[in-house]
N, C-alpha and C. Protein backbone atom coordinates (compact mmCIF):
# COMPACT_ATOMS: atom_id res chain seq x y z
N UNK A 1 -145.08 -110.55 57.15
CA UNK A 1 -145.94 -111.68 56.98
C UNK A 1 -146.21 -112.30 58.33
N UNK A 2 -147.24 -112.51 58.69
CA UNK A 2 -147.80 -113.98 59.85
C UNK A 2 -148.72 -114.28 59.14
N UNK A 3 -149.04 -115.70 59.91
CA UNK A 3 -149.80 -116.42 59.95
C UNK A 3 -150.87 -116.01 60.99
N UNK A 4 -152.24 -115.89 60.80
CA UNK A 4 -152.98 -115.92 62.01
C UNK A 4 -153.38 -117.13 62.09
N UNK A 5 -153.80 -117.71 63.37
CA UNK A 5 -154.32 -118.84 64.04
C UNK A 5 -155.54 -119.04 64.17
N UNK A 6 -155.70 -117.51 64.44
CA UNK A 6 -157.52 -117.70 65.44
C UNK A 6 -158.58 -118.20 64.21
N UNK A 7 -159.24 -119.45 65.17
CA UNK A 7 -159.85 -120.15 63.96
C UNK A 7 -161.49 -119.64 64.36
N UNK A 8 -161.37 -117.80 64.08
CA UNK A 8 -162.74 -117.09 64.73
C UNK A 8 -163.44 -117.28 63.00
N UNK A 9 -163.00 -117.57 61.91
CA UNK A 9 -163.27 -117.47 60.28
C UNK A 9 -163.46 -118.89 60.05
N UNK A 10 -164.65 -119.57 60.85
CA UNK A 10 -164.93 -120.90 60.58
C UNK A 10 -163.68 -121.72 59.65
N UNK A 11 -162.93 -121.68 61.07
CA UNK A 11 -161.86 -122.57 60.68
C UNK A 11 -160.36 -122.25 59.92
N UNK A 12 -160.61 -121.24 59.22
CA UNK A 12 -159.57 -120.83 58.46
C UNK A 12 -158.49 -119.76 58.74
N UNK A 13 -157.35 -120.29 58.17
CA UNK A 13 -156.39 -119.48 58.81
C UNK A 13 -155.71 -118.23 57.77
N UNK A 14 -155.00 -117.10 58.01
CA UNK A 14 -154.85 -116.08 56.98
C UNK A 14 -153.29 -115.98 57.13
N UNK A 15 -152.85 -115.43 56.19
CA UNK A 15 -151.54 -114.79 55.51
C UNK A 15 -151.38 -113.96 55.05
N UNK A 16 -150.76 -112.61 55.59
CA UNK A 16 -150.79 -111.18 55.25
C UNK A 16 -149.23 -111.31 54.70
N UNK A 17 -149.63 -110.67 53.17
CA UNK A 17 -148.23 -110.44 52.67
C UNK A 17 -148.06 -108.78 52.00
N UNK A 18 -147.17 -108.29 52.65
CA UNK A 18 -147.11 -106.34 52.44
C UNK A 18 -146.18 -106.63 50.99
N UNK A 19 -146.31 -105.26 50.67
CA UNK A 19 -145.31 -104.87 49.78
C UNK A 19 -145.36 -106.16 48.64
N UNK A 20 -146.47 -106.58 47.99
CA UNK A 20 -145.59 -107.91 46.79
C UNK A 20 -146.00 -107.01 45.52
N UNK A 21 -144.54 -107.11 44.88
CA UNK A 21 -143.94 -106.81 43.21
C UNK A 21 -145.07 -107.18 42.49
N UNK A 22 -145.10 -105.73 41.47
CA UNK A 22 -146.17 -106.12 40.31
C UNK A 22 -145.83 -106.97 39.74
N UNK A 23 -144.89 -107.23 39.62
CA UNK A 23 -144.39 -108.47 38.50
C UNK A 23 -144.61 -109.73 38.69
N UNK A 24 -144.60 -110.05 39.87
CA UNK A 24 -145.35 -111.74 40.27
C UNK A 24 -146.39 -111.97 41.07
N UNK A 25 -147.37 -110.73 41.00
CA UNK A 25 -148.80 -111.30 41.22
C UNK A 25 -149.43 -112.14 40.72
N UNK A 26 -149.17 -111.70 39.09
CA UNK A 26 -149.83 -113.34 38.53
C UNK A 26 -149.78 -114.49 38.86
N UNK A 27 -147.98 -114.62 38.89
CA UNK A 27 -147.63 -116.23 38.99
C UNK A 27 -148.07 -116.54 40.64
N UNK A 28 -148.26 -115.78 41.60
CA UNK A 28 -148.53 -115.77 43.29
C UNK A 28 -149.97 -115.99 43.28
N UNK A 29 -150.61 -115.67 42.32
CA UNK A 29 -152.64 -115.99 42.52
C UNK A 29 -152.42 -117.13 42.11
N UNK A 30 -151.59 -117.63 41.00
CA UNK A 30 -151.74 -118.88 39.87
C UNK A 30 -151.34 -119.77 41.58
N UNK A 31 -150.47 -119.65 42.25
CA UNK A 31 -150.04 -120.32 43.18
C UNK A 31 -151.05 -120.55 44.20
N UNK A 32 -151.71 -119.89 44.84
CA UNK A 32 -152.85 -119.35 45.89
C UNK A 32 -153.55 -120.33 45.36
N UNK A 33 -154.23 -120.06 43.87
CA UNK A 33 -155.07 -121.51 43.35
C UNK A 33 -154.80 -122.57 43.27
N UNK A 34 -153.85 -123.12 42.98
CA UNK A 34 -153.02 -124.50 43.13
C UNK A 34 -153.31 -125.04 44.24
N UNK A 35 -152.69 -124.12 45.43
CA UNK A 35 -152.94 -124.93 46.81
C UNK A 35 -153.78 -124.68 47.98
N UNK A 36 -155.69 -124.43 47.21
CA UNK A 36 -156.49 -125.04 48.19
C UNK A 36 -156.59 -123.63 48.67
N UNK A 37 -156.36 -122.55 48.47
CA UNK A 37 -156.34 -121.59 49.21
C UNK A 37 -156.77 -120.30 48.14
N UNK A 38 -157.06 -118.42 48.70
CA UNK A 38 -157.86 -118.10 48.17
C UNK A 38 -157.20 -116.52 48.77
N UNK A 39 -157.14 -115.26 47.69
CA UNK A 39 -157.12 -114.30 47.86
C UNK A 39 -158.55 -113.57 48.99
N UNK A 40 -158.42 -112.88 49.74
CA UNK A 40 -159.57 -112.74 51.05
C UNK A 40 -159.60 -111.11 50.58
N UNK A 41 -158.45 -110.50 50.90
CA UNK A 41 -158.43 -109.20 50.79
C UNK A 41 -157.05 -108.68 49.86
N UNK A 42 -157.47 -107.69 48.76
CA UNK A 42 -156.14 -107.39 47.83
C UNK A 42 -156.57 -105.61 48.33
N UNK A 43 -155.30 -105.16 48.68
CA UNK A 43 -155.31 -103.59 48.33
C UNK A 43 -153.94 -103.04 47.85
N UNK A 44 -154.57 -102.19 47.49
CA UNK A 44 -153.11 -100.73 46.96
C UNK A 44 -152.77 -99.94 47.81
N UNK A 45 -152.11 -99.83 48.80
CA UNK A 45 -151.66 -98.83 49.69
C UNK A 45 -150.58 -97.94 49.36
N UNK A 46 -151.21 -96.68 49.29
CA UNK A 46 -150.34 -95.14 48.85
C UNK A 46 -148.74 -95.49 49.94
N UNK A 47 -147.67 -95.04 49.42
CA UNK A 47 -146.22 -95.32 50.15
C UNK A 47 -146.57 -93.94 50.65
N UNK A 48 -147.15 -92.87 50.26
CA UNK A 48 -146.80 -91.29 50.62
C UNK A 48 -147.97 -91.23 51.64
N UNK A 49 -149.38 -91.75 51.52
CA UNK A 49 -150.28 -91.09 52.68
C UNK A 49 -151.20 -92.57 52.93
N UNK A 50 -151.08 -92.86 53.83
CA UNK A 50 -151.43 -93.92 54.93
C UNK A 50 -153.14 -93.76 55.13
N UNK A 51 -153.76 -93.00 54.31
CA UNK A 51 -155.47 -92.81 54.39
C UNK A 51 -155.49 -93.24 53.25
N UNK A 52 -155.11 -92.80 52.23
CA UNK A 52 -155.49 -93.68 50.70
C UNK A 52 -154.77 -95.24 50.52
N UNK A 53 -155.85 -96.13 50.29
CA UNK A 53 -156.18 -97.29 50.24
C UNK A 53 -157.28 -97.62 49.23
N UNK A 54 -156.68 -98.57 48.27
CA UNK A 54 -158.03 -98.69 47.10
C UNK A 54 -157.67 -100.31 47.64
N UNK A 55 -159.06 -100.79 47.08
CA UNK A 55 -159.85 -102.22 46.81
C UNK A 55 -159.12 -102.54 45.10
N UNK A 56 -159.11 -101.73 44.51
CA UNK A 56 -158.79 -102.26 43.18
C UNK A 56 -157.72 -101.55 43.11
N UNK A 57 -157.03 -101.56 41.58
CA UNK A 57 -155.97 -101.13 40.78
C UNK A 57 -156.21 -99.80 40.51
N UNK A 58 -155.72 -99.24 41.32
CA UNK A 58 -155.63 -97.19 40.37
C UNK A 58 -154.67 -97.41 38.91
N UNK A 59 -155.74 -96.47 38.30
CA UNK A 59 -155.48 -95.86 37.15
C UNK A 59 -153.07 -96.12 37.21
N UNK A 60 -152.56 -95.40 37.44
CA UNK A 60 -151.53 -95.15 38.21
C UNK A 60 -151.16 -96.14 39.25
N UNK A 61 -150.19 -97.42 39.15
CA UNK A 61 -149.92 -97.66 40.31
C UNK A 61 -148.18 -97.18 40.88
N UNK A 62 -147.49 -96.46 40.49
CA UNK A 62 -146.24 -96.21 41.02
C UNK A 62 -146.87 -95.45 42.29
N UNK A 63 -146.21 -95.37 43.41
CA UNK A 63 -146.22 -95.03 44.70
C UNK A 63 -147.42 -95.62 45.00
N UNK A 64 -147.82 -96.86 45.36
CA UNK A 64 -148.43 -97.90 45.85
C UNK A 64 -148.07 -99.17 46.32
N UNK A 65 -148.61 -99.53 47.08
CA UNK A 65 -147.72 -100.99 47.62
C UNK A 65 -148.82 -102.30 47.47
N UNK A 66 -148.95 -103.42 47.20
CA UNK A 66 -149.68 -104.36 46.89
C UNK A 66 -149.80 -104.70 48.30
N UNK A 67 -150.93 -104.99 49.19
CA UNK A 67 -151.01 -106.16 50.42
C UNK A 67 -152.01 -107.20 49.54
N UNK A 68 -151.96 -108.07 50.25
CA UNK A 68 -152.59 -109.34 50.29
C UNK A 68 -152.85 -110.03 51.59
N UNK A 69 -154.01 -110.53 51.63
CA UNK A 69 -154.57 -111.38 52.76
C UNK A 69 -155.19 -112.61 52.03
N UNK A 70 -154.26 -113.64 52.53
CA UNK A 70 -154.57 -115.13 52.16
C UNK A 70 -155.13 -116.36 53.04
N UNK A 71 -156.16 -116.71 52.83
CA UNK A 71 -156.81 -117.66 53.37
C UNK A 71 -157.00 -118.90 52.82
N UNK A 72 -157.60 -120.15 54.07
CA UNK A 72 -156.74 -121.24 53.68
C UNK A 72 -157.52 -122.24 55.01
N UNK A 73 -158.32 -123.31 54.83
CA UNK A 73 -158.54 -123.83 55.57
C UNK A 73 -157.39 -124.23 56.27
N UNK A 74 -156.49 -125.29 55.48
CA UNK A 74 -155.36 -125.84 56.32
C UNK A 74 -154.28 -124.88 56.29
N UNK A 75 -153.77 -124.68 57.57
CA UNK A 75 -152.31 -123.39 57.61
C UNK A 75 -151.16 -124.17 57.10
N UNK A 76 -150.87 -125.70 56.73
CA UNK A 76 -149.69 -125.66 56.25
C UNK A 76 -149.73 -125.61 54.59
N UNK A 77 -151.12 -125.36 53.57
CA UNK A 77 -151.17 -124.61 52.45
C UNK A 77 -150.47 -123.38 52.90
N UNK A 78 -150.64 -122.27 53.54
CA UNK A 78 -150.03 -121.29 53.55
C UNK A 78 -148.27 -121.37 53.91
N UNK A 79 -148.10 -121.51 55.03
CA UNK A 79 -146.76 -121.92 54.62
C UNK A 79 -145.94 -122.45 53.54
N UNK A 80 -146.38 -123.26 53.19
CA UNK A 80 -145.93 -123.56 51.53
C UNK A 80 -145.69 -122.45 50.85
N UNK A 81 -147.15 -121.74 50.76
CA UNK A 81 -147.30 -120.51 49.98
C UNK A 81 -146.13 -119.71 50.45
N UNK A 82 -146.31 -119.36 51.49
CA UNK A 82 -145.05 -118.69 52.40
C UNK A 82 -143.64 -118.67 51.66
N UNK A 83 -143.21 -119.96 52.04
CA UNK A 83 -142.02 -120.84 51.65
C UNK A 83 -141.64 -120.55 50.18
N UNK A 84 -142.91 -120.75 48.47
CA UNK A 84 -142.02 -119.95 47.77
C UNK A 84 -142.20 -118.76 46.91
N UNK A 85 -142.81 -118.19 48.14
CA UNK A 85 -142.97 -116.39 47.70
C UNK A 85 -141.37 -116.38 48.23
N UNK A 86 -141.54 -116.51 49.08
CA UNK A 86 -139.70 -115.93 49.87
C UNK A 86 -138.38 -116.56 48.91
N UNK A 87 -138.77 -117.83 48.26
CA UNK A 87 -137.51 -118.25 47.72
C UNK A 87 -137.65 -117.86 46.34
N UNK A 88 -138.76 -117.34 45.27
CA UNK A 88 -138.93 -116.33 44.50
C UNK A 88 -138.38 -114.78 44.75
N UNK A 89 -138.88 -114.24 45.71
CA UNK A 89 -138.03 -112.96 45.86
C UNK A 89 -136.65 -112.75 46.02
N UNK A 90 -135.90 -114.32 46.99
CA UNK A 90 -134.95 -114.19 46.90
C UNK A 90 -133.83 -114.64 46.04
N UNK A 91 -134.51 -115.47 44.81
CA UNK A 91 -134.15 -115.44 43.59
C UNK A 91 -134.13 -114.32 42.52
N UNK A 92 -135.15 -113.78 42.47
CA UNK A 92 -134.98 -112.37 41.99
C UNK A 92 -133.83 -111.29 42.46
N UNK A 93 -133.85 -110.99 43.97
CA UNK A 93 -132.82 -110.07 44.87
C UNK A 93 -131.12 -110.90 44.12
N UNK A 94 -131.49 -112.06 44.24
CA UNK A 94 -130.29 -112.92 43.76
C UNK A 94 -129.56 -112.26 42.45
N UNK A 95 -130.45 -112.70 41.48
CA UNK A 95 -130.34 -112.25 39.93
C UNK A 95 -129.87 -111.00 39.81
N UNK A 96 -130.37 -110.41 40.68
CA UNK A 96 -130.48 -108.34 40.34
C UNK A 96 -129.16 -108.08 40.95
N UNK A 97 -128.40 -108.38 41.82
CA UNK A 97 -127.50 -108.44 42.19
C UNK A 97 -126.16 -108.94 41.38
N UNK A 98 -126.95 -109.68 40.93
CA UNK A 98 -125.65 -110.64 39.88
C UNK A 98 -125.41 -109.64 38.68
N UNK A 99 -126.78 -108.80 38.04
CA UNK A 99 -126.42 -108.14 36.66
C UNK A 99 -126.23 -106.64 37.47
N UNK A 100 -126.13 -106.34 38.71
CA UNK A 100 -125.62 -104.91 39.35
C UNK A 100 -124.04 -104.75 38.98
N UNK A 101 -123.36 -106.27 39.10
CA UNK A 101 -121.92 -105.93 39.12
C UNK A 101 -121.57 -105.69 38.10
């Protein structure tokens, strides 16, 4: 994840997030909308070959990785955003750990 700065996108600043779980995209757009801010770019990136890249959802998504590019006039919406994607995942990593033992 960064933050970019350059305010070359009339003003607005972005948030690249790799790798996010099918499982809380929903609740992560529902979030994006809440605070003022806006999905820019969604892709599927193949884990096995680094040329395949879809715009949408393949048929098939196992061996794919979700990116996201988030935009945002004000950058401390994104941080926020930032702030609880990370304490979501690491509630999840938390949990999964707890029912491993």
């Amino acid at each position: 994840m960064y933050i970019n700065n350059n305010r070359y996108d009339y003003g607005y600043s972005h948030l690249e997030l790799k790798n996010v779980n099918q499982e809380i995209i929903d609740w992560l757009e529902n979030i994006i909308e809440e605070n003022y801010s806006r999905v820019t770019k969604k892709e599927w990136k193949s884990k096995y070959n680094n040329y395949v890249v879809y715009d949408y959802e393949p048929f098939c998504t196992d061996g794919f990785e979700i990116n996201l590019t988030i935009s945002s006039f004000d950058e401390a919406y994104l941080q926020f955003i930032k702030y609880l994607y990370d304490e979501k995942v690491s509630t999840i990593d938390y949990l999964n750990a707890c029912i491993a033992r």
